[in-house]
N, C-alpha and C. Protein backbone atom coordinates (compact mmCIF):
# COMPACT_ATOMS: atom_id res chain seq x y z
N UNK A 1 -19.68 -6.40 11.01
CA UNK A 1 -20.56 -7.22 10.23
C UNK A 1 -20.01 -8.65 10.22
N UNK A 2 -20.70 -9.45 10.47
CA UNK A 2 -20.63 -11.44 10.33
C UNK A 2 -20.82 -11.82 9.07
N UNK A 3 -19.84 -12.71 9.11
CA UNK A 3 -20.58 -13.55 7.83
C UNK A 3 -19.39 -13.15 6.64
N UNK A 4 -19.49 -14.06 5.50
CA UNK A 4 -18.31 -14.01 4.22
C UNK A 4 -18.62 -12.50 3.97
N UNK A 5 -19.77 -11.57 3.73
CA UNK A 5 -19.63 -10.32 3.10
C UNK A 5 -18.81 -9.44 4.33
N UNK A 6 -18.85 -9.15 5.48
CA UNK A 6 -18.23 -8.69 5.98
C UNK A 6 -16.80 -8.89 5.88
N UNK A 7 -16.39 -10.29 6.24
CA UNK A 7 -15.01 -10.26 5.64
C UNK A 7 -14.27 -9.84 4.47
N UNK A 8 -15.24 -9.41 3.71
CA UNK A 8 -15.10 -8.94 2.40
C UNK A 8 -14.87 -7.66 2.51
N UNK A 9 -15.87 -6.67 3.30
CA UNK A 9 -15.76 -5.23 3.38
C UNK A 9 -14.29 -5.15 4.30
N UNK A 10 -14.06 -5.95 5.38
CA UNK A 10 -13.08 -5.76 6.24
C UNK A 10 -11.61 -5.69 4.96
N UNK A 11 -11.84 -6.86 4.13
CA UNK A 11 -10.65 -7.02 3.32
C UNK A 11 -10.03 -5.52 2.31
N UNK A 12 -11.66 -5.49 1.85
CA UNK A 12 -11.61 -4.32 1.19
C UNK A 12 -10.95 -2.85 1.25
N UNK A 13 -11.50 -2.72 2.96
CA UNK A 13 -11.61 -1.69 3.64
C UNK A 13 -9.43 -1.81 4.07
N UNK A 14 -8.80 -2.54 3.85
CA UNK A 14 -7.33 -2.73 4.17
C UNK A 14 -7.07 -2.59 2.64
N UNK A 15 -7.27 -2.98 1.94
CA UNK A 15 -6.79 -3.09 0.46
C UNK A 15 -6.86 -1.23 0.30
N UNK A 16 -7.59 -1.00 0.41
CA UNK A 16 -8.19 0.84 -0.39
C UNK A 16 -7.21 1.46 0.53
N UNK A 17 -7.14 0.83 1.65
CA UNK A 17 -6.22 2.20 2.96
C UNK A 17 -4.76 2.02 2.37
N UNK A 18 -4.30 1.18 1.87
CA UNK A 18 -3.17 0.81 1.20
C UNK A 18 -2.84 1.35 -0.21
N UNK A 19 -3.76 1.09 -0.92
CA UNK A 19 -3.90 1.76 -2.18
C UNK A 19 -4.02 3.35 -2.45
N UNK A 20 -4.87 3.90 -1.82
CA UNK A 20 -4.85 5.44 -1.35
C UNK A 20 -3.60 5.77 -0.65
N UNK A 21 -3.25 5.09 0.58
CA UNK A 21 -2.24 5.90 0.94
C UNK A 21 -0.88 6.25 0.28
N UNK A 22 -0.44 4.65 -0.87
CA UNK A 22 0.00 4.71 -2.08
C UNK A 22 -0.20 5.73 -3.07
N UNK A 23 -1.31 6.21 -3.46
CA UNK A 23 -1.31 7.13 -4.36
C UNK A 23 -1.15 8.58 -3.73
N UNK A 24 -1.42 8.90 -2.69
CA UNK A 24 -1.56 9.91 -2.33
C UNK A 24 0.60 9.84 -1.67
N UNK A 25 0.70 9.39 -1.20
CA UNK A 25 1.84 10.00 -1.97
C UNK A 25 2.79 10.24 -2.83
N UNK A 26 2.46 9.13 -3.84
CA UNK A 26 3.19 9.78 -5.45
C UNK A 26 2.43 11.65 -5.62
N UNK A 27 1.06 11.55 -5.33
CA UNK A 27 0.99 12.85 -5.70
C UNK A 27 1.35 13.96 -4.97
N UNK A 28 1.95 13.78 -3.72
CA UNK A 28 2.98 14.33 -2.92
C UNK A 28 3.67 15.18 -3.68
N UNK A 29 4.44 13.76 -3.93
CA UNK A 29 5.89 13.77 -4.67
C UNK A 29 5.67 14.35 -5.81
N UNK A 30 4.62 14.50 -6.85
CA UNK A 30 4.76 15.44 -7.81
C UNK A 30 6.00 15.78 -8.03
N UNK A 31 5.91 16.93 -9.21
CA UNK A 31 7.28 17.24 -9.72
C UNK A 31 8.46 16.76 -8.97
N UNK A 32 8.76 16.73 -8.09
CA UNK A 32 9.81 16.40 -7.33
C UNK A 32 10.51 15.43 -7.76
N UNK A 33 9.90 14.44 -8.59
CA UNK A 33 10.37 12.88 -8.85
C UNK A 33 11.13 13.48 -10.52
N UNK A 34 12.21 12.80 -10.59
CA UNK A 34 12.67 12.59 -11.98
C UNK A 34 12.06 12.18 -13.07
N UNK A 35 12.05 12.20 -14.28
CA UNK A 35 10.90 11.47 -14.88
C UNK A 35 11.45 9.94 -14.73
N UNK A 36 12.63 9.85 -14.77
CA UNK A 36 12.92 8.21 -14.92
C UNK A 36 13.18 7.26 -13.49
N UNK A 37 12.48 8.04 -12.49
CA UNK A 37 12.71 7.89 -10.99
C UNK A 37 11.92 6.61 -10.93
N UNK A 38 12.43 5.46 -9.83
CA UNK A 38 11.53 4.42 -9.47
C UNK A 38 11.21 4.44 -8.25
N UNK A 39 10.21 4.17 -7.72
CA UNK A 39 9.59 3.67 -6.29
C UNK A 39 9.21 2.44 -6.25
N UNK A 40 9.91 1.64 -5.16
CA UNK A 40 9.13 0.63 -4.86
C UNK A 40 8.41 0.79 -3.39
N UNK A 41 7.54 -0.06 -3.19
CA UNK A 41 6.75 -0.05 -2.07
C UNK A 41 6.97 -1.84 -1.61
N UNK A 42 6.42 -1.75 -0.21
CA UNK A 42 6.71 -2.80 0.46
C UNK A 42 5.80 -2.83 1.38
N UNK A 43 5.64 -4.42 1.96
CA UNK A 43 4.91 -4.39 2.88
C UNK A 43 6.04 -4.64 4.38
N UNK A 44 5.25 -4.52 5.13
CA UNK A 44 5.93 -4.59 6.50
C UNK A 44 6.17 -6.42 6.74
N UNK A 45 6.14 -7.30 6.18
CA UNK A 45 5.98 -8.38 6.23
C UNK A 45 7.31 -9.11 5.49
N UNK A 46 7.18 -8.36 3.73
CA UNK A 46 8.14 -8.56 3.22
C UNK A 46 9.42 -7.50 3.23
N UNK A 47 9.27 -6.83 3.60
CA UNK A 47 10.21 -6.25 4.35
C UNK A 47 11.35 -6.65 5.11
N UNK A 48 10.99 -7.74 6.30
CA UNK A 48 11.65 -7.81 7.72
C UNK A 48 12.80 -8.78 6.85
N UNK A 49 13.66 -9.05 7.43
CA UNK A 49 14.88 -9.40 7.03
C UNK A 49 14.89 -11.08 8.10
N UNK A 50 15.37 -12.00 7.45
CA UNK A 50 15.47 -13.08 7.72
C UNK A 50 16.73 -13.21 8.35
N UNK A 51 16.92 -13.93 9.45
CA UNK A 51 18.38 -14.23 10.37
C UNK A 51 18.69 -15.38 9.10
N UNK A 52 20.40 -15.33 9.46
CA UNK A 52 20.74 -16.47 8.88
C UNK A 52 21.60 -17.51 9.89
């Protein structure tokens, strides 16, 4: 699709695949997790490690 609404569904459509794939595995992890357990998540972007 062309045009600002498409870029919109395209945006969308990356945001939800991210967000779902996020939730779906905390519910993986179920019981498994401690109650006082943390997860962080990351992107592949902020991730990469800077030379110095």
């Amino acid at each position: 699709m062309q045009g600002p609404r498409g870029d919109v569904i395209c945006l969308r459509r990356a945001f939800d695949e991210r967000i779902w794939a996020a939730v779906r595995v905390l519910r993986a992890l179920g019981d498994n997790l401690a109650v006082d357990a943390s997860i962080t998540f990351v992107s592949d972007a902020l991730a990469a490690r800077t030379k110095n």
